[in-house]
C-alpha atoms as a PDB file:
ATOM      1  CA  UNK A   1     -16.505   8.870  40.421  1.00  0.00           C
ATOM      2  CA  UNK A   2     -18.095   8.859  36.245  1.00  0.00           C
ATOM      3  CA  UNK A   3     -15.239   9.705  34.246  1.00  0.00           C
ATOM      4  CA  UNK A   4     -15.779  11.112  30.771  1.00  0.00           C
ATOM      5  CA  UNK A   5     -15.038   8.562  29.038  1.00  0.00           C
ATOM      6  CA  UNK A   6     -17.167   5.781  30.641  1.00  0.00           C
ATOM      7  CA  UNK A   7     -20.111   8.435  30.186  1.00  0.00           C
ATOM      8  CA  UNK A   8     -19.389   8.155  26.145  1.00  0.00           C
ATOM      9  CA  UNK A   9     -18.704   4.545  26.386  1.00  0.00           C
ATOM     10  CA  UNK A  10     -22.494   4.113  27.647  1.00  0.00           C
ATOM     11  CA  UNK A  11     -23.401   6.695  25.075  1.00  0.00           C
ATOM     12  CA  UNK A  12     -21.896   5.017  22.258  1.00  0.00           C
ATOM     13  CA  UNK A  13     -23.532   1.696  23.694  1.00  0.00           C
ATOM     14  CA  UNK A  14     -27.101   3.190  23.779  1.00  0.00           C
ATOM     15  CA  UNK A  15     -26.691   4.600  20.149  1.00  0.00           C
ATOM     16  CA  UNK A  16     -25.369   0.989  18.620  1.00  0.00           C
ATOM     17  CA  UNK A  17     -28.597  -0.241  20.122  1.00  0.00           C
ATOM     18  CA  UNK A  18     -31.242   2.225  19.862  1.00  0.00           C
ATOM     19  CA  UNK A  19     -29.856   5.489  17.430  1.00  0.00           C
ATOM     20  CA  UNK A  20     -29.113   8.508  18.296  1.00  0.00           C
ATOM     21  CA  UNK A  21     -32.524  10.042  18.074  1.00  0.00           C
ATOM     22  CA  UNK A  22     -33.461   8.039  21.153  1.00  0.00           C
ATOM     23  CA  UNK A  23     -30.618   8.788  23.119  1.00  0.00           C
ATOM     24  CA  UNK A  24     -31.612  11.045  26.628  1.00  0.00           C
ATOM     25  CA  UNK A  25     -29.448  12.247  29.323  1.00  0.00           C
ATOM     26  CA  UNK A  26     -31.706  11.107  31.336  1.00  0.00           C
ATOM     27  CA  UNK A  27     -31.661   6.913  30.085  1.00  0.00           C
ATOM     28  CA  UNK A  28     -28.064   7.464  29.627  1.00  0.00           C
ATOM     29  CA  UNK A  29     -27.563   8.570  33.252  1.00  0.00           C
ATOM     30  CA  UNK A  30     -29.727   5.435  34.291  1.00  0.00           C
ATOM     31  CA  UNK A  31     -27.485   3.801  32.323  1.00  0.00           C
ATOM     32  CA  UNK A  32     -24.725   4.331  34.268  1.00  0.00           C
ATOM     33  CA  UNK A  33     -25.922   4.405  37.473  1.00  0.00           C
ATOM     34  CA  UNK A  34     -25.963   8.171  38.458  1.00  0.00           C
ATOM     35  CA  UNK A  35     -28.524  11.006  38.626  1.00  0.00           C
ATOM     36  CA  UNK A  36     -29.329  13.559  35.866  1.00  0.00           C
ATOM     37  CA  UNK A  37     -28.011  16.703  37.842  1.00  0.00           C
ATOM     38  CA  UNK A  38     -24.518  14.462  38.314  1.00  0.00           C
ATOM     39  CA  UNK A  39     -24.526  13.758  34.737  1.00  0.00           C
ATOM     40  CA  UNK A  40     -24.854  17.627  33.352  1.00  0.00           C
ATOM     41  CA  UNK A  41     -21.385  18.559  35.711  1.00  0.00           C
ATOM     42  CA  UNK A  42     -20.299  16.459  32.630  1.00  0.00           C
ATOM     43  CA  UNK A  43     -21.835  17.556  29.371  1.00  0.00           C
ATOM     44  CA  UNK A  44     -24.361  20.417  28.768  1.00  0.00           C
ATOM     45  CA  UNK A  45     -26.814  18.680  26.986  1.00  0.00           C
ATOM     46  CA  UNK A  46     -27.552  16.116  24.121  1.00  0.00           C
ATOM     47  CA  UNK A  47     -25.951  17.780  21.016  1.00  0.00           C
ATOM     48  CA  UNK A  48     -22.751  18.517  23.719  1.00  0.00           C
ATOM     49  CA  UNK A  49     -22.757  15.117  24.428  1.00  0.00           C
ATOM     50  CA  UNK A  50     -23.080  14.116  20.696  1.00  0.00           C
ATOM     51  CA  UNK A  51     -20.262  15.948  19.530  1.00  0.00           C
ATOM     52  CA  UNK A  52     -17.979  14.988  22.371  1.00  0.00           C
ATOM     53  CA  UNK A  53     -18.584  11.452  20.901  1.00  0.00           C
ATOM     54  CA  UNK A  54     -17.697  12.640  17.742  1.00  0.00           C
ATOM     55  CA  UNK A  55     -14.345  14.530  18.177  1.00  0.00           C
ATOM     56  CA  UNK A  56     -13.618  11.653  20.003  1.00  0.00           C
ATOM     57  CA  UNK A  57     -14.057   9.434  16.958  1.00  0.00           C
ATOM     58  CA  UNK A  58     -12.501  11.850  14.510  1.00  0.00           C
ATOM     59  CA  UNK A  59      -9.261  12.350  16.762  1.00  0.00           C
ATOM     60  CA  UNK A  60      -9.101   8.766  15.740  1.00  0.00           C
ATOM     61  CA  UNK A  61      -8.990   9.165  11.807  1.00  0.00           C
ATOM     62  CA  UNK A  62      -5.472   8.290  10.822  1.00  0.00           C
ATOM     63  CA  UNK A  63      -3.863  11.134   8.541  1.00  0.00           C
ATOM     64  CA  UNK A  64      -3.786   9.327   4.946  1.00  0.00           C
ATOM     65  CA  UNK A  65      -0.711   9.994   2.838  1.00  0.00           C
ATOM     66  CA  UNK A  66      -0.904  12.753   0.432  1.00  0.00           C
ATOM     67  CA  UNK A  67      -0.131  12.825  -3.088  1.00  0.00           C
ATOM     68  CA  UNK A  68       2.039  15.587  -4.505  1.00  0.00           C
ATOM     69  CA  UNK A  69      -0.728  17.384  -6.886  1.00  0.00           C
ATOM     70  CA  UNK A  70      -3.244  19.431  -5.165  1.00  0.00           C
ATOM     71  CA  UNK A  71      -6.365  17.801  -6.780  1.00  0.00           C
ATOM     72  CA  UNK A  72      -4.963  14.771  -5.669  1.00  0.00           C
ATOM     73  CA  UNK A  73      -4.982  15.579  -2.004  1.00  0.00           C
ATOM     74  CA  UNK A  74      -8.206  17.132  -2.084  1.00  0.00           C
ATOM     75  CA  UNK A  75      -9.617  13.885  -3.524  1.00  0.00           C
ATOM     76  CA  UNK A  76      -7.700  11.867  -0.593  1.00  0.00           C
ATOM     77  CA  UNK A  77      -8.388  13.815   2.478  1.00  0.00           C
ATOM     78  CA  UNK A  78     -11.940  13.938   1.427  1.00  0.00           C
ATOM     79  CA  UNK A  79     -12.335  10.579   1.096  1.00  0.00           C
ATOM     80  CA  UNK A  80     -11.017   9.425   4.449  1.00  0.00           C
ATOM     81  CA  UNK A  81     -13.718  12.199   5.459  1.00  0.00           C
ATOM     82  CA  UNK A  82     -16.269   9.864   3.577  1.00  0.00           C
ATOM     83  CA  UNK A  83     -14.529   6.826   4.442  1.00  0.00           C
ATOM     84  CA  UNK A  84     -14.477   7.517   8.740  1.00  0.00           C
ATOM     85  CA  UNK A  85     -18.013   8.782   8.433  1.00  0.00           C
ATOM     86  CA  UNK A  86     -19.865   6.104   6.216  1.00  0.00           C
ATOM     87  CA  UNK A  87     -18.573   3.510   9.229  1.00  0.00           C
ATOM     88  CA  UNK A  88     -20.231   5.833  11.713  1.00  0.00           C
ATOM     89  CA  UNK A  89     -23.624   7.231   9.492  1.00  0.00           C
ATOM     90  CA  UNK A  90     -25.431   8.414  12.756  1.00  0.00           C
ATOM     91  CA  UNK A  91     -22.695  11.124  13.372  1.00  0.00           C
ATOM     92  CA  UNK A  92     -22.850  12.431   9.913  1.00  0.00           C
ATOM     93  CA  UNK A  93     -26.781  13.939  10.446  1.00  0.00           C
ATOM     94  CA  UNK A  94     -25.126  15.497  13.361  1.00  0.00           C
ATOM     95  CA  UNK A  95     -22.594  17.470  11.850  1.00  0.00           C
ATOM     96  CA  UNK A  96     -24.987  18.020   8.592  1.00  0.00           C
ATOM     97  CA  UNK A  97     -25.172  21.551   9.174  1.00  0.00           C
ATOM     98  CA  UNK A  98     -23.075  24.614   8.540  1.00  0.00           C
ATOM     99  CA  UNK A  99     -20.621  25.395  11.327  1.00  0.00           C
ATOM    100  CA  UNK A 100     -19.852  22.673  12.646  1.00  0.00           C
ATOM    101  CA  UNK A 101     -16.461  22.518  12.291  1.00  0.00           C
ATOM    102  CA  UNK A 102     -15.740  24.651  15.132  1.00  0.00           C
ATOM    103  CA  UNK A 103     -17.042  22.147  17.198  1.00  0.00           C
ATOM    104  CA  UNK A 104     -14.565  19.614  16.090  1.00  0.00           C
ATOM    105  CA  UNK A 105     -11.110  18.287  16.929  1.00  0.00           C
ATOM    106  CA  UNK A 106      -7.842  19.062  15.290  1.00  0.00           C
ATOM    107  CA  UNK A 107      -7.486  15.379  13.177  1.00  0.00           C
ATOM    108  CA  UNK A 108     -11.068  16.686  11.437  1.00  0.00           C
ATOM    109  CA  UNK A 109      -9.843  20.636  11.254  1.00  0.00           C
ATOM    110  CA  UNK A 110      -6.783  19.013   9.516  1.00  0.00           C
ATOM    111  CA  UNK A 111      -8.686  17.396   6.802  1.00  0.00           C
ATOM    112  CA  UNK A 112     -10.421  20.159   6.258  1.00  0.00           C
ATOM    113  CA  UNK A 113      -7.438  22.470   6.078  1.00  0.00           C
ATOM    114  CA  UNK A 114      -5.786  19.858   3.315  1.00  0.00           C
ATOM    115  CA  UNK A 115      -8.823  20.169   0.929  1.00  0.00           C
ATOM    116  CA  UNK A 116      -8.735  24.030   1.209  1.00  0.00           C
ATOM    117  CA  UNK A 117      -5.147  24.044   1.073  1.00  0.00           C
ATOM    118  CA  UNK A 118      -5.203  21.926  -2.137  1.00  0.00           C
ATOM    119  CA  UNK A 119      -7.418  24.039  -3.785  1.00  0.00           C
ATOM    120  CA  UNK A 120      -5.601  26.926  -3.095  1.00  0.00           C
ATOM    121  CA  UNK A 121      -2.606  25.302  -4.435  1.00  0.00           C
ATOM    122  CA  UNK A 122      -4.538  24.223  -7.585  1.00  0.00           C
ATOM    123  CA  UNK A 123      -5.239  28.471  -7.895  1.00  0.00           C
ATOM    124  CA  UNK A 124      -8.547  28.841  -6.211  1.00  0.00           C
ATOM    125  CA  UNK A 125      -8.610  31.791  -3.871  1.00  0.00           C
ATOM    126  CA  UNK A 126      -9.212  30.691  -0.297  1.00  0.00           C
ATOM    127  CA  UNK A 127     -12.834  31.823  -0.606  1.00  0.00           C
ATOM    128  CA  UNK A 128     -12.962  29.930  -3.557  1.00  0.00           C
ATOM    129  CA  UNK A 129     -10.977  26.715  -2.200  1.00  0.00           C
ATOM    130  CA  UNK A 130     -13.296  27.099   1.042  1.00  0.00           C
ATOM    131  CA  UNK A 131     -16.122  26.993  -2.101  1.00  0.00           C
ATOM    132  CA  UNK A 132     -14.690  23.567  -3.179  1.00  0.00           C
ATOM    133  CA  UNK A 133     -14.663  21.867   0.464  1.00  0.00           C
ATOM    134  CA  UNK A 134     -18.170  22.969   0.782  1.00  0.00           C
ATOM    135  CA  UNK A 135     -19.423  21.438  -2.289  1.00  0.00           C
ATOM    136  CA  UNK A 136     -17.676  18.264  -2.033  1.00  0.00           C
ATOM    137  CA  UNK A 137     -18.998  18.345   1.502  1.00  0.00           C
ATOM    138  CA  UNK A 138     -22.459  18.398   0.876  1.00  0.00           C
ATOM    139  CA  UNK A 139     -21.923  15.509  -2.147  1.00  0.00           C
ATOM    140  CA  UNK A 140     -20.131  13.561   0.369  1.00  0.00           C
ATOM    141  CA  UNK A 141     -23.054  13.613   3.293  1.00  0.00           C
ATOM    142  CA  UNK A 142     -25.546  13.484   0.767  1.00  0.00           C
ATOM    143  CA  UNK A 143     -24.160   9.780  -0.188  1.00  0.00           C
ATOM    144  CA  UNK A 144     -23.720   8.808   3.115  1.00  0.00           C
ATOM    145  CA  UNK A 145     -27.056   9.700   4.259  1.00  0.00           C
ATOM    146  CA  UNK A 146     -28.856   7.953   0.849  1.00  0.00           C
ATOM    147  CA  UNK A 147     -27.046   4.934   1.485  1.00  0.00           C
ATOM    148  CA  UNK A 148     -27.587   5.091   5.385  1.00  0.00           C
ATOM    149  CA  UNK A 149     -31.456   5.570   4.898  1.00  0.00           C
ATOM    150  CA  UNK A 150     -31.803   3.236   2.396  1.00  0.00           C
ATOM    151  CA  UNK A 151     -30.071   0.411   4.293  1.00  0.00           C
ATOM    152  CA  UNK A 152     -32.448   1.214   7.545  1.00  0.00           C
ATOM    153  CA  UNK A 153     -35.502   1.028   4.939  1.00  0.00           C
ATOM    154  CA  UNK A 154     -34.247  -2.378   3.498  1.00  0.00           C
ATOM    155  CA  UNK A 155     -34.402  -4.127   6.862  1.00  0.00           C
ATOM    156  CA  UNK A 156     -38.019  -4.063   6.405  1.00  0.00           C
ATOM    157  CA  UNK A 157     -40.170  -5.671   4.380  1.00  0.00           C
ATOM    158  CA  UNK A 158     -40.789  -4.258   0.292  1.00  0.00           C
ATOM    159  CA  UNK A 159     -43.696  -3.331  -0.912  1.00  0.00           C
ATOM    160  CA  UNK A 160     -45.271  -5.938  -3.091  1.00  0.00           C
ATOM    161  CA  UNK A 161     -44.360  -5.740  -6.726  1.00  0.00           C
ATOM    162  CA  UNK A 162     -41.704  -3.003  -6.141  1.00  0.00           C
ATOM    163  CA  UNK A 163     -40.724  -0.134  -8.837  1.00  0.00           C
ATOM    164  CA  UNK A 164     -41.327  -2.460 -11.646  1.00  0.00           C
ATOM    165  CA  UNK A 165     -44.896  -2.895 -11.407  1.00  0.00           C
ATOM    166  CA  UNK A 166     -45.224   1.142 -10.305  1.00  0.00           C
ATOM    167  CA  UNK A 167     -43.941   2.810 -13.432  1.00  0.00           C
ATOM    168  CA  UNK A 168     -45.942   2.741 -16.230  1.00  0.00           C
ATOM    169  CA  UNK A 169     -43.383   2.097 -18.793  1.00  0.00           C
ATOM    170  CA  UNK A 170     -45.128   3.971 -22.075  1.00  0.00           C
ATOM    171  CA  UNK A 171     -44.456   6.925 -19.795  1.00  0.00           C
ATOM    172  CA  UNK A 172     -41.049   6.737 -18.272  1.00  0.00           C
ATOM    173  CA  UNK A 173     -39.427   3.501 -20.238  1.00  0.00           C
ATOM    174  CA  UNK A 174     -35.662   4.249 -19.349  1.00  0.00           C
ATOM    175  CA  UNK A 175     -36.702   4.286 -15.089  1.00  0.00           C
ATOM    176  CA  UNK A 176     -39.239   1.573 -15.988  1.00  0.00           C
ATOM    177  CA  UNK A 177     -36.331  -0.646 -17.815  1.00  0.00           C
ATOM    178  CA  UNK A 178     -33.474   0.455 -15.241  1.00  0.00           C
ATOM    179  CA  UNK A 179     -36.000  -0.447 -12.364  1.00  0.00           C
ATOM    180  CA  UNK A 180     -35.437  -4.606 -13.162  1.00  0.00           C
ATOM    181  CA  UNK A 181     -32.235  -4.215 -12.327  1.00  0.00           C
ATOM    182  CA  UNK A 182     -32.152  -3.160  -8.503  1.00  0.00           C
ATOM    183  CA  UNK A 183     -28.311  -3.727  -7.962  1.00  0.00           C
ATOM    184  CA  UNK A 184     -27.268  -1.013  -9.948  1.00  0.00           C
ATOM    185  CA  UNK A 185     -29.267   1.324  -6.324  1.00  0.00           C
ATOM    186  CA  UNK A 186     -26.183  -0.187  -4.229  1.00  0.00           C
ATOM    187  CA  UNK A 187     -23.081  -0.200  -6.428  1.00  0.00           C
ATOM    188  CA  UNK A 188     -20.925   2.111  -4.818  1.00  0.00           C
ATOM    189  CA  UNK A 189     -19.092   4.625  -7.372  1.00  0.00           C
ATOM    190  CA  UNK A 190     -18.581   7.664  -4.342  1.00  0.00           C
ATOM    191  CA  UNK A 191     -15.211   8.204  -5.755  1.00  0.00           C
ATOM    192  CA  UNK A 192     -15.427   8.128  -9.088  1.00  0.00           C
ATOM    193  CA  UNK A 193     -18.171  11.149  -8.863  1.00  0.00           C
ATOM    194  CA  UNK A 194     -15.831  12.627  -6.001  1.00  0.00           C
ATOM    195  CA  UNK A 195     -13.102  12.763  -8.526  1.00  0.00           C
ATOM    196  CA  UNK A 196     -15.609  14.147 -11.321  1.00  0.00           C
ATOM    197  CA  UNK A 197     -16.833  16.785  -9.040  1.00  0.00           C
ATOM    198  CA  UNK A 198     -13.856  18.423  -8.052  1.00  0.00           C
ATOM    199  CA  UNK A 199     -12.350  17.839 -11.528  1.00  0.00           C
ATOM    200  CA  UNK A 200     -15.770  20.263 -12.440  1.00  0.00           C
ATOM    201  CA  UNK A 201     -15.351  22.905  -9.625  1.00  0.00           C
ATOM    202  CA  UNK A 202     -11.878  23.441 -10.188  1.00  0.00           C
ATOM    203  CA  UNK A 203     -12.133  23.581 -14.310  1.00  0.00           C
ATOM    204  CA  UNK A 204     -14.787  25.693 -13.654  1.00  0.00           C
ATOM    205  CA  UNK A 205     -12.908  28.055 -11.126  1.00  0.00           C
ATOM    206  CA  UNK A 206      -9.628  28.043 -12.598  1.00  0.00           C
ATOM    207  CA  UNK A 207     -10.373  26.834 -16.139  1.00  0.00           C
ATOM    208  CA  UNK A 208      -9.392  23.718 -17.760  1.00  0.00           C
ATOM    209  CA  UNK A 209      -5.353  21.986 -18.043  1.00  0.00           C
ATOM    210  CA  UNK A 210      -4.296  22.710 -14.585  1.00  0.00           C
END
């Protein structure tokens, strides 16, 4: 008998060594030993499977202690959203799009509630708080997927000459002198513009001094 969770123990397996894009149910069923039919009594298809891995992962997230001021919480719970999903970057161009937080588990519903729920709090209206988790949202995948592309991109070999000798500096002189200095592309400041961000949408919602 294939129990569930040797079939996302193989699946998490073939994605550490080949990504997710090349992940079948077909390889993974060869994987494992059993047929394709067998394997779809299991999961209904790829993005099934995908998001079964997932919720499994983000039932894992441990609930981070919450500060007393709304902003506060919003600026935790969203960065133990960042945090669980920069150590897994694959599953974050999964759930990339809208609505997929129905598809989740209660540990990632919860963080989700505490961001809304602190921007309520902080004297958003829900559709406005639900406003805020969206936005941050989008910031935070944004920076995970950046840094996640770049690193793949890195692993191979630069062009010759990089940035420096690309920009013509008469024509662009800050990029041109900002391009000798490479390191500042992988310093990571996530929080400090997390923190600046919802500072903005919830000055700019519910005015400044709150």
């Amino acid at each position: 008998m294939t129990s569930r969770s040797q079939i996302l123990h193989a699946a998490r397996r073939l994605i550490d060594q080949d990504g997710w894009e090349n992940l079948t149910i077909r390889r993974l069923a060869a994987e494992i030993g059993i047929g394709a039919t067998t394997m779809y009594h299991h999961v209904r298809d790829k993005e099934d499977l995908l998001f079964l891995l997932i919720r499994e992962y983000a039932d894992q997230i441990p609930h981070p202690d919450l500060p007393d001021v709304p902003r506060d919480r919003i600026v935790v719970a969203m960065t133990a959203v960042h945090d669980a999903l920069a150590a897994w970057p694959w599953a974050t161009e999964v759930v990339s799009a809208d609505g997929f937080l129905v598809r989740l588990g209660e540990k990632a519903l919860w963080l989700a509630e505490t961001i809304i729920a602190g921007a309520v709090a902080h004297g958003c209206s829900p559709e406005q708080a639900f406003y805020v988790f969206r936005s941050v949202w989008y910031y935070t995948v944004g920076e995970i997927l950046v840094r996640s592309h770049s690193a793949r991109r890195s692993t191979k070999e630069p062009s010759a000459g990089g940035l420096t000798d690309i920009l013509d500096a008469s024509k662009v002189p800050l990029l041109a002198a900002l391009s000798e200095q490479p390191e500042l592309t992988t310093q990571d400041h996530y929080r400090e513009g997390l923190e600046a961000f919802v500072d903005g949408l919830l000055a700019q919602i519910v005015g400044p001094g709150r």
